[in-house]
N, C-alpha and C. Protein backbone atom coordinates (compact mmCIF):
# COMPACT_ATOMS: atom_id res chain seq x y z
N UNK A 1 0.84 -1.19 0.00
CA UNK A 1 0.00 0.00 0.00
C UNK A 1 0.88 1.24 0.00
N UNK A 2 0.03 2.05 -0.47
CA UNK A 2 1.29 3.51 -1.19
C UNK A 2 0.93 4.22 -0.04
N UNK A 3 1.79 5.06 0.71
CA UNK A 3 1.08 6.41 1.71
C UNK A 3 1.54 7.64 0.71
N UNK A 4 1.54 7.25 -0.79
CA UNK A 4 0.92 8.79 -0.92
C UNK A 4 0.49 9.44 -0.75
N UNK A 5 0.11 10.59 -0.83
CA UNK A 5 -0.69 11.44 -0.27
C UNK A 5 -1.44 12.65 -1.95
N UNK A 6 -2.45 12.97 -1.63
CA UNK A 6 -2.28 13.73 -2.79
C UNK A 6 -2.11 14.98 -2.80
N UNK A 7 -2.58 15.95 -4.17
CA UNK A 7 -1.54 16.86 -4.30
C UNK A 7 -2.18 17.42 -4.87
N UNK A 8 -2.18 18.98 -5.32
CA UNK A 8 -2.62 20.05 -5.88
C UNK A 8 -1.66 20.55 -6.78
N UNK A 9 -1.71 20.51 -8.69
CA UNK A 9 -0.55 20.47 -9.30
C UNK A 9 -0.88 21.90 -9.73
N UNK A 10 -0.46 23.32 -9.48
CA UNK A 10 -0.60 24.49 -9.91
C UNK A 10 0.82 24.57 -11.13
N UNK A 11 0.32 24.95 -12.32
CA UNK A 11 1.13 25.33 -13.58
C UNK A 11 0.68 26.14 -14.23
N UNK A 12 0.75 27.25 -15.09
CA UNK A 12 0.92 28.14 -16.11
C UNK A 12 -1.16 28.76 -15.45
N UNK A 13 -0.68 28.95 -14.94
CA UNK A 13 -2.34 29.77 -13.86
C UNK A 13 -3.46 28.91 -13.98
N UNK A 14 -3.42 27.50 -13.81
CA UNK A 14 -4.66 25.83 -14.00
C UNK A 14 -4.09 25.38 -12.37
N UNK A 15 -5.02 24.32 -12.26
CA UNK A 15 -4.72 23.18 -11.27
C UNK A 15 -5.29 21.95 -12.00
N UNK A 16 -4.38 20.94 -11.71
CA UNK A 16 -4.38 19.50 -12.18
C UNK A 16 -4.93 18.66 -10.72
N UNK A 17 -5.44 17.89 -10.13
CA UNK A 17 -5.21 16.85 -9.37
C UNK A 17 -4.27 15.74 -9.29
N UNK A 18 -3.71 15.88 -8.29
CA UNK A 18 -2.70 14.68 -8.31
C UNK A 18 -2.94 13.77 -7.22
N UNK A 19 -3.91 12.16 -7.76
CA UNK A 19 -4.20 11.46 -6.48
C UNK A 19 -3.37 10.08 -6.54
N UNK A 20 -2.02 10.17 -7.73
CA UNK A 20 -1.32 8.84 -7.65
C UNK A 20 -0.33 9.47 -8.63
N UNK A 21 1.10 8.59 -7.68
CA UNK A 21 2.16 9.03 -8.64
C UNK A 21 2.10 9.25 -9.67
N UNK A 22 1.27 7.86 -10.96
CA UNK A 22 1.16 8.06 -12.01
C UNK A 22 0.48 9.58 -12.60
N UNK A 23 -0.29 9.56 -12.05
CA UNK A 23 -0.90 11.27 -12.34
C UNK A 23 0.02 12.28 -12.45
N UNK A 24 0.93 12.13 -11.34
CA UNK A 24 2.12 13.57 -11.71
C UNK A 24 3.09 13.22 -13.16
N UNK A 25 3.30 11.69 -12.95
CA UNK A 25 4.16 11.36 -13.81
C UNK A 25 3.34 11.29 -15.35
N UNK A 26 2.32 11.50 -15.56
CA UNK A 26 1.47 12.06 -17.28
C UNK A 26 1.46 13.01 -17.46
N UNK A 27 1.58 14.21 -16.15
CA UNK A 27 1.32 15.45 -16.41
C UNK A 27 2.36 16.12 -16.62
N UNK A 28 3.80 15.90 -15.88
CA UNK A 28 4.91 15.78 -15.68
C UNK A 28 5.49 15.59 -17.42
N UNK A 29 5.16 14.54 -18.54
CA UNK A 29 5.07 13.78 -19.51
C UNK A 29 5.84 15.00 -20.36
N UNK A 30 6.94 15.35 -21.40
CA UNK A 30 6.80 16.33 -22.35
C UNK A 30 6.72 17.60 -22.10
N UNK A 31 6.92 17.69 -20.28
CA UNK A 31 7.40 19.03 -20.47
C UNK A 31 8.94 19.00 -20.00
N UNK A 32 9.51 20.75 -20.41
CA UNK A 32 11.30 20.29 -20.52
C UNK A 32 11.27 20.78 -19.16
N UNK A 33 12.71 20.66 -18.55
CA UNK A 33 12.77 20.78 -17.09
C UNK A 33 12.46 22.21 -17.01
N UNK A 34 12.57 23.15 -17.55
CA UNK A 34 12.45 24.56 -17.71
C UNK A 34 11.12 24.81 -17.01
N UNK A 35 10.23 24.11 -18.09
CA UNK A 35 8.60 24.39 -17.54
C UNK A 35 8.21 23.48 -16.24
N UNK A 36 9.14 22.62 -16.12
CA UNK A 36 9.11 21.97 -14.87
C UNK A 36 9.31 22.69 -13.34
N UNK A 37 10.03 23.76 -13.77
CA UNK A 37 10.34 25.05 -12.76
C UNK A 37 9.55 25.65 -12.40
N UNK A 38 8.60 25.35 -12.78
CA UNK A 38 7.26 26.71 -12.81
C UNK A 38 6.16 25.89 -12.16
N UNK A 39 6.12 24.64 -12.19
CA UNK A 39 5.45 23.74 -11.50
C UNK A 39 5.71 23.92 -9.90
N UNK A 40 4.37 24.50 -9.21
CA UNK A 40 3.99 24.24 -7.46
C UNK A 40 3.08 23.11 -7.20
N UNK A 41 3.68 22.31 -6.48
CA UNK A 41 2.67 21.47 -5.30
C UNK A 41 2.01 21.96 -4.22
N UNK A 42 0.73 21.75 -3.86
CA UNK A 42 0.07 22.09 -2.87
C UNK A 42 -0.21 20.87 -2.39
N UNK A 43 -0.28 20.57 -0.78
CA UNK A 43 0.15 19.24 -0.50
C UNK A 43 -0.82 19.42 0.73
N UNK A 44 -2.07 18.80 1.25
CA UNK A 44 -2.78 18.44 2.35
C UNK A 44 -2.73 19.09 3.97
N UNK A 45 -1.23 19.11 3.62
CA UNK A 45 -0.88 20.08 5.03
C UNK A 45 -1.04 21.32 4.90
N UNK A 46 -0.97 21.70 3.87
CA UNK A 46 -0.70 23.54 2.88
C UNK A 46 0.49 24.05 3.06
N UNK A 47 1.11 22.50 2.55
CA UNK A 47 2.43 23.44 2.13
C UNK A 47 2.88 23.57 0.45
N UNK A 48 3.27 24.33 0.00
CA UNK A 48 3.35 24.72 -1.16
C UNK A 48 4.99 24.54 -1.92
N UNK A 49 5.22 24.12 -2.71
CA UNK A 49 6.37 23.61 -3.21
C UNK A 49 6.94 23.30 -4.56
N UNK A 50 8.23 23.05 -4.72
CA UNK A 50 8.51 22.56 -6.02
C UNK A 50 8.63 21.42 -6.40
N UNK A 51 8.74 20.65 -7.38
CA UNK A 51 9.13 19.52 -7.69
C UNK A 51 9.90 18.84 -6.83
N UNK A 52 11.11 19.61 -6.65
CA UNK A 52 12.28 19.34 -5.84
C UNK A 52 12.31 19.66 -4.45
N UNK A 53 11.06 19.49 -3.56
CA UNK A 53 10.41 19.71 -2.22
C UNK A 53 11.09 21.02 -1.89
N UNK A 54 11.50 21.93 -2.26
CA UNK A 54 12.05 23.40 -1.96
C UNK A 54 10.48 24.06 -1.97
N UNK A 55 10.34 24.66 -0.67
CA UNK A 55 9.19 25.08 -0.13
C UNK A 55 9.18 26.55 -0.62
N UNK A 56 7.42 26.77 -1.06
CA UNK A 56 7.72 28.17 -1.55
C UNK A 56 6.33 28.65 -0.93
N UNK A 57 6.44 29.85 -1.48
CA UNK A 57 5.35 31.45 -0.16
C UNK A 57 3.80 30.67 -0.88
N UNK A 58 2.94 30.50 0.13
CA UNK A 58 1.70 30.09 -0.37
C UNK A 58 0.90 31.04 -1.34
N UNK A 59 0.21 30.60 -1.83
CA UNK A 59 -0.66 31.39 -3.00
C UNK A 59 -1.60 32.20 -1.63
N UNK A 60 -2.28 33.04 -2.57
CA UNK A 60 -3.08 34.19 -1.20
C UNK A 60 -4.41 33.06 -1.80
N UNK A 61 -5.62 33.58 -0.50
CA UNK A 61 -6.86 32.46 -0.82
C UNK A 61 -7.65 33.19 -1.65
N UNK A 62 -7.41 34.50 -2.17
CA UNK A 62 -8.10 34.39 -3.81
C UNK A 62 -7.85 34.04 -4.91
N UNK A 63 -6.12 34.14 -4.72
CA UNK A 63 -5.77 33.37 -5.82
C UNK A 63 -5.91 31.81 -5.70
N UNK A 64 -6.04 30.83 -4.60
CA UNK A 64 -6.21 29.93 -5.00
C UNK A 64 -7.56 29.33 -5.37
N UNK A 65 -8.57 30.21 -4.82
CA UNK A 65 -9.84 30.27 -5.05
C UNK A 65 -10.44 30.68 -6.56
N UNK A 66 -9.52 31.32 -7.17
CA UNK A 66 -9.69 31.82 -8.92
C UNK A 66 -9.53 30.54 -9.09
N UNK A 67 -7.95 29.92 -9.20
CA UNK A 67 -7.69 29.10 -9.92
C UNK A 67 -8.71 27.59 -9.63
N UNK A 68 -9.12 27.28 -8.81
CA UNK A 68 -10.72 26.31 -8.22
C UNK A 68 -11.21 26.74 -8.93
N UNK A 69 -11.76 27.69 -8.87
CA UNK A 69 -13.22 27.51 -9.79
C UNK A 69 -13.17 27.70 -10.68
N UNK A 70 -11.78 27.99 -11.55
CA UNK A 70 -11.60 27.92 -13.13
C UNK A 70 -11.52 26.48 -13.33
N UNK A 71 -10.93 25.26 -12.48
CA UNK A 71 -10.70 24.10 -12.68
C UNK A 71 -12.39 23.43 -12.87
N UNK A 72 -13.18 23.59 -11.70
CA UNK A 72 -14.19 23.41 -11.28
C UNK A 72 -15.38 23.72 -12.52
N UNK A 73 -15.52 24.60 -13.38
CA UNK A 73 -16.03 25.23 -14.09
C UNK A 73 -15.48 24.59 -15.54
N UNK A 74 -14.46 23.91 -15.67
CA UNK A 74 -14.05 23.44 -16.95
C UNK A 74 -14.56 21.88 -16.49
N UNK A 75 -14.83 21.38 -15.44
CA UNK A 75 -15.78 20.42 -15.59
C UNK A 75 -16.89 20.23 -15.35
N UNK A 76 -17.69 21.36 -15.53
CA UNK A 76 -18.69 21.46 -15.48
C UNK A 76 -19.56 22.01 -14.14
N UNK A 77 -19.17 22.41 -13.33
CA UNK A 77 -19.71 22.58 -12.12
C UNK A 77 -20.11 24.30 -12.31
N UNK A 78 -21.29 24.49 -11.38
CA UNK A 78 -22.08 25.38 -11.71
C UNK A 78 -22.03 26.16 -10.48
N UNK A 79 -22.28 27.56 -10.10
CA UNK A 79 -23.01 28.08 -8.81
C UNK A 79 -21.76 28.83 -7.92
N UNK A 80 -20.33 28.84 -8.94
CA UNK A 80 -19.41 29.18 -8.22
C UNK A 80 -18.84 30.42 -8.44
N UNK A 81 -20.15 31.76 -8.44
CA UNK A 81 -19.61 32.62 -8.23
C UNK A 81 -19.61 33.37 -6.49
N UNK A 82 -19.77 32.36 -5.46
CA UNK A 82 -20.10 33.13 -4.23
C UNK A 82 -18.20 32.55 -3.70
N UNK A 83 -17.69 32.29 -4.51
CA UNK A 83 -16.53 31.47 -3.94
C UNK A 83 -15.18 32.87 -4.36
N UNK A 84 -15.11 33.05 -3.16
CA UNK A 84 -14.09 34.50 -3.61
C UNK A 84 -12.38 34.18 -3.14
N UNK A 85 -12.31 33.02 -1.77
CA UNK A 85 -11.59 33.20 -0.84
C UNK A 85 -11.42 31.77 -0.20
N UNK A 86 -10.43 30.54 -0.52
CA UNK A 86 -10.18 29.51 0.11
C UNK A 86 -8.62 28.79 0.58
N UNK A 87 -9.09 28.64 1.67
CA UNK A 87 -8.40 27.82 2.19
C UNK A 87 -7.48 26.26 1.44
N UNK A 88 -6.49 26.32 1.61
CA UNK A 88 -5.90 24.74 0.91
C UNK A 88 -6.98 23.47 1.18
N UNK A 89 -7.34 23.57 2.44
CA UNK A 89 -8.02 22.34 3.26
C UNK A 89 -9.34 22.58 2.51
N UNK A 90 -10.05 23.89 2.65
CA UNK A 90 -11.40 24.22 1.65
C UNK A 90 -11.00 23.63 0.06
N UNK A 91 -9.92 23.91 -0.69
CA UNK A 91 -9.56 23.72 -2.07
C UNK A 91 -9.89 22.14 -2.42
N UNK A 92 -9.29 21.70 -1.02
CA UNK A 92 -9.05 20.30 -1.50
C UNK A 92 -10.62 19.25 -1.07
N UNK A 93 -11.10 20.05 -0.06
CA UNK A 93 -12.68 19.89 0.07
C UNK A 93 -13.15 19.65 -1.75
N UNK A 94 -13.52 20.95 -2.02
CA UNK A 94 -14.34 21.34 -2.65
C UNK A 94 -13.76 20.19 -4.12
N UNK A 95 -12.86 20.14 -4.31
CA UNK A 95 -11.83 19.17 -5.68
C UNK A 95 -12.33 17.45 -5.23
N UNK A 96 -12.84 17.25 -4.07
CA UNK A 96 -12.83 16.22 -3.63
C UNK A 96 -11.74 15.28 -3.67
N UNK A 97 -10.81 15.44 -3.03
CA UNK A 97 -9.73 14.38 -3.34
C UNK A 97 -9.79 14.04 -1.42
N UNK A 98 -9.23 12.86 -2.00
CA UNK A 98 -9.56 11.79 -0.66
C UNK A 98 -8.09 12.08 -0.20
């Protein structure tokens, strides 16, 4: 059994879900290490990071709250304009990841 944990993949102003290695490692897929630099993890505890676990300044909770409900809204989910302001632990609520 894996104790992964999952993950919040922030890149080029999107969020990806990451609920299994393989997931980082498709998304991860074709890009050069360059754009790999630009890649943050958001990680259950709320800590925020690089590839290379070098910890970086958290996103503010509107910005991570834009980027939700732009994710949220490209699959279809409706009703999310009262959402201005969230929390990592709210983000990862609302994304449903276990």
């Amino acid at each position: 059994m894996s104790d992964f944990q999952p993950l919040i993949l922030i890149y080029n102003h999107e969020i990806d879900i990451i609920e299994e290695p393989s997931d980082l490692e498709n998304l991860l897929y074709g890009m050069s290490e360059i754009q790999q630099k630009d890649v943050v993890l958001l990680d259950k505890t709320e800590n925020y990071k690089t590839l290379n676990n070098v910890p970086l300044p958290a996103l503010s909770s509107s910005e991570l709250a834009t980027l939700v409900k732009h994710y949220l809204a490209k699959e279809g989910q409706c009703c999310l304009a009262k959402i201005d302001h969230l929390t990592p632990a709210q983000a990862f609520d609302l994304l449903a990841i276990n």
